[in-house]
N, C-alpha and C. Protein backbone atom coordinates (compact mmCIF):
# COMPACT_ATOMS: atom_id res chain seq x y z
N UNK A 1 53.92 -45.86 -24.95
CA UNK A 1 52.63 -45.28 -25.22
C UNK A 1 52.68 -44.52 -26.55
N UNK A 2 51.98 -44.43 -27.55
CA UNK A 2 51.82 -43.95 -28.25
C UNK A 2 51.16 -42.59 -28.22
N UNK A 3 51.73 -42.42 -29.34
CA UNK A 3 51.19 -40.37 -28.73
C UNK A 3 50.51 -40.19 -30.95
N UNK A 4 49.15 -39.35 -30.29
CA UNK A 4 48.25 -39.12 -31.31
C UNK A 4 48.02 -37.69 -32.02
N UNK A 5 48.52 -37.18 -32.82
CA UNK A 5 48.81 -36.05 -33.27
C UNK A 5 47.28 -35.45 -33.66
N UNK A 6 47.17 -34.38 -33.62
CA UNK A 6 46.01 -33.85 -34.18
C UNK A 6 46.42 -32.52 -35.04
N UNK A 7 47.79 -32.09 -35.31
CA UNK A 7 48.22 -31.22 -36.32
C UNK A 7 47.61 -31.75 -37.73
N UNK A 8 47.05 -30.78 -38.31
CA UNK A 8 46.24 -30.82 -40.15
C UNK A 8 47.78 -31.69 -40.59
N UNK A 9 47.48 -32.75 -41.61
CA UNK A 9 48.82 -33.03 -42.64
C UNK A 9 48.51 -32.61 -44.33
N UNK A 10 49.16 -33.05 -45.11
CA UNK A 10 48.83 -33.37 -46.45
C UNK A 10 49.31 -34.76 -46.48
N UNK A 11 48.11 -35.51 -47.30
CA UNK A 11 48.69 -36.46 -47.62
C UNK A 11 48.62 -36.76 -49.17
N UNK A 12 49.82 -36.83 -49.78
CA UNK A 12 49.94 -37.35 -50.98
C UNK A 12 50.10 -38.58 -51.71
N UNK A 13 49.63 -39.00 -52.63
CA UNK A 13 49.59 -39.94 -53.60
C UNK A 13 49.59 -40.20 -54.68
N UNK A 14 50.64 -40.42 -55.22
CA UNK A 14 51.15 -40.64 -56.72
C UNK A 14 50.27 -41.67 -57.39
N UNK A 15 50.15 -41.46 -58.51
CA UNK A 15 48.65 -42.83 -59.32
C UNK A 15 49.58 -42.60 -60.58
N UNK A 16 49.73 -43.69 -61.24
CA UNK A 16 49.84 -44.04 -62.68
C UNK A 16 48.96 -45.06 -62.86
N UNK A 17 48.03 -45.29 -63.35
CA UNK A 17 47.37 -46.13 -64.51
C UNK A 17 47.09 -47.26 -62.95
N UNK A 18 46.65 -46.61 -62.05
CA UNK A 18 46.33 -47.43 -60.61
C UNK A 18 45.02 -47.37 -60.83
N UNK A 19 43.71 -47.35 -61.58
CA UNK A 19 42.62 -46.93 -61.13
C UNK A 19 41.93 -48.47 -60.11
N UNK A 20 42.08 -49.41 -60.43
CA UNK A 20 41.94 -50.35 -59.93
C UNK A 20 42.13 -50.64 -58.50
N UNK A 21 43.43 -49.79 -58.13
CA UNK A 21 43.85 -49.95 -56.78
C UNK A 21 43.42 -48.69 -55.56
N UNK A 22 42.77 -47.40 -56.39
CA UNK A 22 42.63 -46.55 -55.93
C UNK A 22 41.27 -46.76 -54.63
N UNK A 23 40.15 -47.50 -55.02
CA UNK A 23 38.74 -47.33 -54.00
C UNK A 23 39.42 -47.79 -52.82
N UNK A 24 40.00 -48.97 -52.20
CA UNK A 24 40.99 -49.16 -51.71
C UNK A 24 41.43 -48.70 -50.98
N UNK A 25 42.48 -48.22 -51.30
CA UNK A 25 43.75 -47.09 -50.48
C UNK A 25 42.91 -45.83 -50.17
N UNK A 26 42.16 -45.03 -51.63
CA UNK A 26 41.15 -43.90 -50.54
C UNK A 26 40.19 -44.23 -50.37
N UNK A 27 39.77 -45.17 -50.01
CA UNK A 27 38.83 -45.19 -48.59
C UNK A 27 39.21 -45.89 -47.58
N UNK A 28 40.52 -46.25 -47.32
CA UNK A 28 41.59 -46.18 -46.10
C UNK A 28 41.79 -45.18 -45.74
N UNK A 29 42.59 -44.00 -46.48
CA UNK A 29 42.98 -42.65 -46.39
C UNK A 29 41.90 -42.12 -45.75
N UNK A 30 40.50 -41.76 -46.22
CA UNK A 30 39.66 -40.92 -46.20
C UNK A 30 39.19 -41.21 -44.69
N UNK A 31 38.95 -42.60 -44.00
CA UNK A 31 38.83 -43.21 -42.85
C UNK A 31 39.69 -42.92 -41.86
N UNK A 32 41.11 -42.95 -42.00
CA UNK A 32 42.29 -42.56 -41.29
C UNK A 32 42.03 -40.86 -41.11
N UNK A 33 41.71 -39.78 -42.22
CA UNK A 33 41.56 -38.64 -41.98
C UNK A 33 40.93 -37.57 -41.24
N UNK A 34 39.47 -39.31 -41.24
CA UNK A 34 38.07 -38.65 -40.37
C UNK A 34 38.59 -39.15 -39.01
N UNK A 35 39.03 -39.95 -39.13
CA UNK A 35 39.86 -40.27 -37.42
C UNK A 35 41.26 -39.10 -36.37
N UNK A 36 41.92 -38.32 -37.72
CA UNK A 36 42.60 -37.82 -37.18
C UNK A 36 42.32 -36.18 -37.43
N UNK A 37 41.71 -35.42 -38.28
CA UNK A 37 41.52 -34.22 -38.69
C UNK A 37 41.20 -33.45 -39.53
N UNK A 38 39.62 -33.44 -39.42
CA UNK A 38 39.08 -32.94 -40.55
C UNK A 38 40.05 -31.98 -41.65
N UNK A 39 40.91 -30.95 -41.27
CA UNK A 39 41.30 -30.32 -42.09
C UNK A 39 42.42 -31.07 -42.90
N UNK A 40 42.81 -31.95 -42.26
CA UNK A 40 43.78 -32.84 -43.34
C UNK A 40 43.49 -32.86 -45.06
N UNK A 41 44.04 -32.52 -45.81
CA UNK A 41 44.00 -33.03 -46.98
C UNK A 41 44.93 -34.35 -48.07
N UNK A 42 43.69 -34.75 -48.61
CA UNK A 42 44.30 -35.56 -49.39
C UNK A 42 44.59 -35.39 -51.28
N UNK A 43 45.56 -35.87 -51.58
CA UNK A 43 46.07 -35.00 -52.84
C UNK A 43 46.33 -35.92 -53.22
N UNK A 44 45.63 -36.50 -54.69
CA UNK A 44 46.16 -37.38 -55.47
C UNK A 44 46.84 -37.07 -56.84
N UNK A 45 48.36 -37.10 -56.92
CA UNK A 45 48.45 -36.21 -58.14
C UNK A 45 48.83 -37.65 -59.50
N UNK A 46 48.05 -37.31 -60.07
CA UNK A 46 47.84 -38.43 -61.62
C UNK A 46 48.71 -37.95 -62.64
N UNK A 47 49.68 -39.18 -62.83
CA UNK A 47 50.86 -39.00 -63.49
C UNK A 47 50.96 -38.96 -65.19
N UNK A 48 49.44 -38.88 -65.76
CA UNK A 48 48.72 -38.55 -66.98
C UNK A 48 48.45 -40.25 -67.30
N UNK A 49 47.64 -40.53 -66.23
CA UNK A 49 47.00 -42.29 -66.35
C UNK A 49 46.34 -42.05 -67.82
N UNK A 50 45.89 -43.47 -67.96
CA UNK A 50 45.07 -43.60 -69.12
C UNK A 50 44.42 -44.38 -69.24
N UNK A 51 43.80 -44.76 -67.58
CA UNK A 51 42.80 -45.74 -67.47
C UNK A 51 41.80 -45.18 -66.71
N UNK A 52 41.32 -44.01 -67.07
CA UNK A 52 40.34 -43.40 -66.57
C UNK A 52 40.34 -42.79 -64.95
N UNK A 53 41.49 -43.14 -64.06
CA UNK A 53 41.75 -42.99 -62.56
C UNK A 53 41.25 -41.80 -62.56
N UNK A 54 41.32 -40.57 -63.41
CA UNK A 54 40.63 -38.98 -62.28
C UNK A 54 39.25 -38.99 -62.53
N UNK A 55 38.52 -39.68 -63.91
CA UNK A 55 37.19 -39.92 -63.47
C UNK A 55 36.95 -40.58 -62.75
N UNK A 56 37.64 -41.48 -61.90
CA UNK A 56 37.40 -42.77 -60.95
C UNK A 56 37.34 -41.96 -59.52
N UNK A 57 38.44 -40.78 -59.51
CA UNK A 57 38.72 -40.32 -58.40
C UNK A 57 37.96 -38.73 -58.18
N UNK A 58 37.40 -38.46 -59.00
CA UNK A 58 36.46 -37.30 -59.57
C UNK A 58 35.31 -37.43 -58.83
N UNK A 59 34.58 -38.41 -59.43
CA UNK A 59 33.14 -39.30 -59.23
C UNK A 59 32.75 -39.83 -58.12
N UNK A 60 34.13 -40.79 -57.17
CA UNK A 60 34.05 -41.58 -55.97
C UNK A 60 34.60 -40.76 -54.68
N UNK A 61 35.25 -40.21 -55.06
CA UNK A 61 35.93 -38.95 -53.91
C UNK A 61 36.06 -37.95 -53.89
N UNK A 62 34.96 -36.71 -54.14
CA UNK A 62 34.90 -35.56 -54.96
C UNK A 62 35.94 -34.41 -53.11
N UNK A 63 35.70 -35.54 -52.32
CA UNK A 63 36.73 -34.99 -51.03
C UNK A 63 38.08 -34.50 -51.77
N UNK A 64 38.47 -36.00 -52.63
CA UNK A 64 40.23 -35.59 -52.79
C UNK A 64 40.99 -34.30 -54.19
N UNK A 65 41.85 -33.82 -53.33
CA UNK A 65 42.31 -32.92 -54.13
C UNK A 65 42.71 -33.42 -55.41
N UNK A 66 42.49 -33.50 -56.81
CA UNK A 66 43.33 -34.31 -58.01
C UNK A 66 43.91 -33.19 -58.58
N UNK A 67 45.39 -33.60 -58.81
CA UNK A 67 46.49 -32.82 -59.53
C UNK A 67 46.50 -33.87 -60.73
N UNK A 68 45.95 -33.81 -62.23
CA UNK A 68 46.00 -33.92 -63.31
C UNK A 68 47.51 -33.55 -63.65
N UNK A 69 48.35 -34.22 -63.82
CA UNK A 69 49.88 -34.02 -64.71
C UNK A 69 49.37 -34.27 -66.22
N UNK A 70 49.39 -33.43 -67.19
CA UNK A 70 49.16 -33.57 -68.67
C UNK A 70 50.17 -34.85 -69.15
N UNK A 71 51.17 -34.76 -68.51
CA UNK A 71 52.52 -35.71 -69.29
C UNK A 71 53.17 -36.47 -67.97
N UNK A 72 53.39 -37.45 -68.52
CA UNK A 72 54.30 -38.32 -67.47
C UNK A 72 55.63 -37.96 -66.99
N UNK A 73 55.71 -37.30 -66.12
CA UNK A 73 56.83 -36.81 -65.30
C UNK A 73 57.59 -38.03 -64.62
N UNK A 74 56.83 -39.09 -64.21
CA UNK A 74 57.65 -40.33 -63.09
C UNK A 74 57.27 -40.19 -61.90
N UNK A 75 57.29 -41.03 -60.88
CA UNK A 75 57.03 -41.10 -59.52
C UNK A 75 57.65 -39.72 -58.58
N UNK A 76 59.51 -39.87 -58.95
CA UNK A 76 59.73 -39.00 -58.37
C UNK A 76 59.28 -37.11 -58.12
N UNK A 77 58.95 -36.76 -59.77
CA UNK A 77 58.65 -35.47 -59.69
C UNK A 77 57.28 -35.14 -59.41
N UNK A 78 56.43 -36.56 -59.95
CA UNK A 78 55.11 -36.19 -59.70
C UNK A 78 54.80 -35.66 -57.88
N UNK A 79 55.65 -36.88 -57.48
CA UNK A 79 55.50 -36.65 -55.78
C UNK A 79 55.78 -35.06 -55.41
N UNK A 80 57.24 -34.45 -56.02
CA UNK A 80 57.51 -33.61 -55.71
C UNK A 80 56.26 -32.70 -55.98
N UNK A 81 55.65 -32.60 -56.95
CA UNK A 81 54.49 -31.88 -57.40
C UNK A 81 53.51 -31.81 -56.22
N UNK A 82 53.07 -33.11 -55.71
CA UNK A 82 52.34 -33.25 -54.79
C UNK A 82 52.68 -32.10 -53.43
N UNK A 83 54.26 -32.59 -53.12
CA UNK A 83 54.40 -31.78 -51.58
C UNK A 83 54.66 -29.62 -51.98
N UNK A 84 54.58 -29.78 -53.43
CA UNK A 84 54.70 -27.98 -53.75
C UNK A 84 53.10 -28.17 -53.80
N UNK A 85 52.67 -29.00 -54.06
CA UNK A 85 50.81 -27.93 -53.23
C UNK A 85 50.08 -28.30 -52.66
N UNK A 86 51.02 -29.15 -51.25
CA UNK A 86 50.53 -29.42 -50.15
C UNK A 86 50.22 -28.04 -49.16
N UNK A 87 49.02 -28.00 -48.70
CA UNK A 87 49.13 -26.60 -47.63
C UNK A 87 49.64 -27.07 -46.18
N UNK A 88 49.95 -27.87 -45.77
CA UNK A 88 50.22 -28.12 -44.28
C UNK A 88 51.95 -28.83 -44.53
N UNK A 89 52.81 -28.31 -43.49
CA UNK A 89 54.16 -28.44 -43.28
C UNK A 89 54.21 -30.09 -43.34
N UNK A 90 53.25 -30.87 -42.60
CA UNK A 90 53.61 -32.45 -42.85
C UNK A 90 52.95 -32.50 -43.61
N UNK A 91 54.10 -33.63 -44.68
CA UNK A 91 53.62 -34.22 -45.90
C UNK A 91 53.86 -35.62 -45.73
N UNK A 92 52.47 -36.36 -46.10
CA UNK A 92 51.99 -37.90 -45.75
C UNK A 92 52.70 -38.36 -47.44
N UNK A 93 53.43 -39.36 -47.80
CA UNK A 93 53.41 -39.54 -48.83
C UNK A 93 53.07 -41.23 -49.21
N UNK A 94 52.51 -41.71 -50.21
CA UNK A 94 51.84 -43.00 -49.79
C UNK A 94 51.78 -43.58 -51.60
N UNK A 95 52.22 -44.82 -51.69
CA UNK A 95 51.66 -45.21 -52.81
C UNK A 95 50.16 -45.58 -52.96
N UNK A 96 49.89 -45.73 -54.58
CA UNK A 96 48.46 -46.43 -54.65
C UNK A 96 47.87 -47.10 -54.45
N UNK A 97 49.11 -48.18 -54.33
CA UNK A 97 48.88 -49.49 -53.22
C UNK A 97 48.97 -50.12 -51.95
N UNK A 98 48.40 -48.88 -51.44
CA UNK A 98 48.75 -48.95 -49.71
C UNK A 98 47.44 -48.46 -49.18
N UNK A 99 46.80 -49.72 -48.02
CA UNK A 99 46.29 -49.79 -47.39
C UNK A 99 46.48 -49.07 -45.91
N UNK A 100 45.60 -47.87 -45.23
CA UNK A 100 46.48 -47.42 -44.04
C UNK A 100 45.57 -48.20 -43.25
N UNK A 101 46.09 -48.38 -42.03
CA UNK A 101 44.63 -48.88 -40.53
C UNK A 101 44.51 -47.18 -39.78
N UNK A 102 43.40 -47.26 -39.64
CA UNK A 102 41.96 -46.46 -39.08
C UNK A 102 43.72 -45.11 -38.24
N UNK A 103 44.28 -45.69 -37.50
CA UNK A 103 44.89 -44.41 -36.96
C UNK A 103 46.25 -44.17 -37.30
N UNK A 104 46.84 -45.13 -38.20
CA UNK A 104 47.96 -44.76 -39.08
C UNK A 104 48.52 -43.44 -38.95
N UNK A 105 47.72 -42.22 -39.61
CA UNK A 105 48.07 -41.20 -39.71
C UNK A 105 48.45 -40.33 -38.87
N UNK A 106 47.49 -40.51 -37.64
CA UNK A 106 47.25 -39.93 -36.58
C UNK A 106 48.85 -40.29 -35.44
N UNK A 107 49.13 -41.42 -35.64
CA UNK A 107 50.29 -42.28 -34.81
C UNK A 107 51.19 -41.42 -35.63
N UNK A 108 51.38 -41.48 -36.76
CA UNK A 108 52.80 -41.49 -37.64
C UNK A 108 53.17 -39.31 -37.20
N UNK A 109 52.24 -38.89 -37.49
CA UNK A 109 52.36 -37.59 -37.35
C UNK A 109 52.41 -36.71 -35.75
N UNK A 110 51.95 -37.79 -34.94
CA UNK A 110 52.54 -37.54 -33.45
C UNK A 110 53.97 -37.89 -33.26
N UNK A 111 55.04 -38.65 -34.35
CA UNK A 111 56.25 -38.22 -33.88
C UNK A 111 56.40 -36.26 -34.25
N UNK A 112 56.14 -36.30 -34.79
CA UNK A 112 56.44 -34.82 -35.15
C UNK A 112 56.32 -33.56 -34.16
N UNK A 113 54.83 -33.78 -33.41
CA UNK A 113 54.70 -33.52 -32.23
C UNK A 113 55.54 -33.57 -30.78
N UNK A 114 55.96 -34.88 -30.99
CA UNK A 114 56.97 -35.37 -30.04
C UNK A 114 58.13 -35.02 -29.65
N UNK A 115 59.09 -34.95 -31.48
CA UNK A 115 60.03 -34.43 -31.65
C UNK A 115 60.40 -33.24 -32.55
N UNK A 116 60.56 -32.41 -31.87
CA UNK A 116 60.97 -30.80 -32.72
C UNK A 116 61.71 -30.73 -33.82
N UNK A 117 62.36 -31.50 -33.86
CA UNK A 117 63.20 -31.17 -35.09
C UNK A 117 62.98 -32.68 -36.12
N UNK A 118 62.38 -33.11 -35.60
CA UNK A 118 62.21 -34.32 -36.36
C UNK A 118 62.07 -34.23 -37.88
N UNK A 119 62.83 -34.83 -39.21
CA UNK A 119 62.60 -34.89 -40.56
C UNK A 119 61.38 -35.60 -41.42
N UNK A 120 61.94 -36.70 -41.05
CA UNK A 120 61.04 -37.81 -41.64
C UNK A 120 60.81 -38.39 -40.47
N UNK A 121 59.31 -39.84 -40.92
CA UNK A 121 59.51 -40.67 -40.12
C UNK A 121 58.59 -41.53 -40.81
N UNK A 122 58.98 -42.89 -40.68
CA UNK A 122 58.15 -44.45 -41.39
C UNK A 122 57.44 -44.72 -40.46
N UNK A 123 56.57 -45.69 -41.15
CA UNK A 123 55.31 -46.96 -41.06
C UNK A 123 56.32 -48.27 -41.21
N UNK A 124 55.71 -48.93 -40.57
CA UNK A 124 55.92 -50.39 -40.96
C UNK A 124 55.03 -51.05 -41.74
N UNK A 125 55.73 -51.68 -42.70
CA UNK A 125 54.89 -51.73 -43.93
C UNK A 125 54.59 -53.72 -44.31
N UNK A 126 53.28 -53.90 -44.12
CA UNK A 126 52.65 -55.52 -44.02
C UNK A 126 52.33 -56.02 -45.41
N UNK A 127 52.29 -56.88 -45.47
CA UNK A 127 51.83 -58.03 -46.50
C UNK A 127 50.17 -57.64 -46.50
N UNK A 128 49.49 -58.40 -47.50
CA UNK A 128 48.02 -58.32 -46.98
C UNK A 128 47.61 -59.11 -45.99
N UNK A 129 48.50 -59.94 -45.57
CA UNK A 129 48.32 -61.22 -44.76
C UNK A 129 48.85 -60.39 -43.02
N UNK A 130 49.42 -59.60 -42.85
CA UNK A 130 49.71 -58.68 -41.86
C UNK A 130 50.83 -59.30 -41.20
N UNK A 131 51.15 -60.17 -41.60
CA UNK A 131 52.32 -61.38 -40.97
C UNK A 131 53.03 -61.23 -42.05
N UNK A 132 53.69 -61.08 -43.29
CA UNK A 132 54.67 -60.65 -44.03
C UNK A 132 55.18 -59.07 -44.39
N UNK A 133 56.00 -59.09 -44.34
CA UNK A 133 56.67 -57.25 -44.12
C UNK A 133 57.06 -57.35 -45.60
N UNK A 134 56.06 -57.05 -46.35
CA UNK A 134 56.13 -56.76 -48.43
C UNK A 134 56.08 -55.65 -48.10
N UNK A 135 57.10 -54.86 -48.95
CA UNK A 135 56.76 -53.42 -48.89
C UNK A 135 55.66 -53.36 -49.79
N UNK A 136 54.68 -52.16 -49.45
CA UNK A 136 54.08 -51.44 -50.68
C UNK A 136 52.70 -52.14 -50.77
N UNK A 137 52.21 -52.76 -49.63
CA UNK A 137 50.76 -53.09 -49.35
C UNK A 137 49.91 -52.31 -47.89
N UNK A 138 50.37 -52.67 -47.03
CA UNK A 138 49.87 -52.15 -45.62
C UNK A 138 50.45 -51.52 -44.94
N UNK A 139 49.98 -50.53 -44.38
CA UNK A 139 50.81 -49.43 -43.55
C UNK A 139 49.76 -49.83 -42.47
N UNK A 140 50.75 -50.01 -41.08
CA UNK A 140 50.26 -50.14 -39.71
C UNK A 140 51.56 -49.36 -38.65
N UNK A 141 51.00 -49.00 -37.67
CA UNK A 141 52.20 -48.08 -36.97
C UNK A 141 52.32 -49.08 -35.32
């Protein structure tokens, strides 16, 4: 049985020069959030794109938190950036190109619930076709 968390998360998302891939993934995110907890936040921190992504994400999701990086830091620090101003102890972390399903979030953050001391914990990650395991397209739990 699956067990459904309703603890607030942060969820973060790293963007470089993704604007293309962004409507997408947040409005997966934003769907998954209204399913699991209003206070959830979502944090997109922009790794100093230059294809317009925080007006994209400004304009279309005035919901999501945007962390503007002036200079390209890289995936790794930008993320780190992300979880120093996350407000909630779980931190969702997600590329730009990831699709979540409707309770993703909600599943993934009831291990935490489950287990007390628990660190991390994964998604299984689909093809667009949901029958190939590509990383770095679909998150289903």
């Amino acid at each position: 049985m699956r067990e459904y968390s309703k603890a607030p998360c942060s969820i973060v998302i790293t963007n470089f020069n993704g604007k293309d891939l962004l409507d997408e993934c947040l409005t997966s995110v934003v769907q998954a959030v209204s399913r699991h907890n209003p206070l959830d936040e979502i944090i997109v921190v922009d790794d100093s794109s230059q294809d317009e992504s925080c007006d994209f994400i400004s304009s279309h999701f005035p919901s999501v938190r945007l962390v503007a990086n002036p200079v390209n830091v890289g995936f790794q620090r930008a993320s780190n950036i992300g979880a120093f101003v996350a407000k909630f102890p779980i931190v969702v972390f997600l590329n730009n190109d990831v699709i979540v399903d409707a309770d993703s979030i909600s599943i993934l953050c009831g291990y935490f619930d489950r287990y007390a001391n628990l660190f991390a914990a994964s998604a299984k990650l689909y093809g667009w076709d949901r029958e190939s395991f590509l990383a770095g397209r679909r998150i289903a739990t």
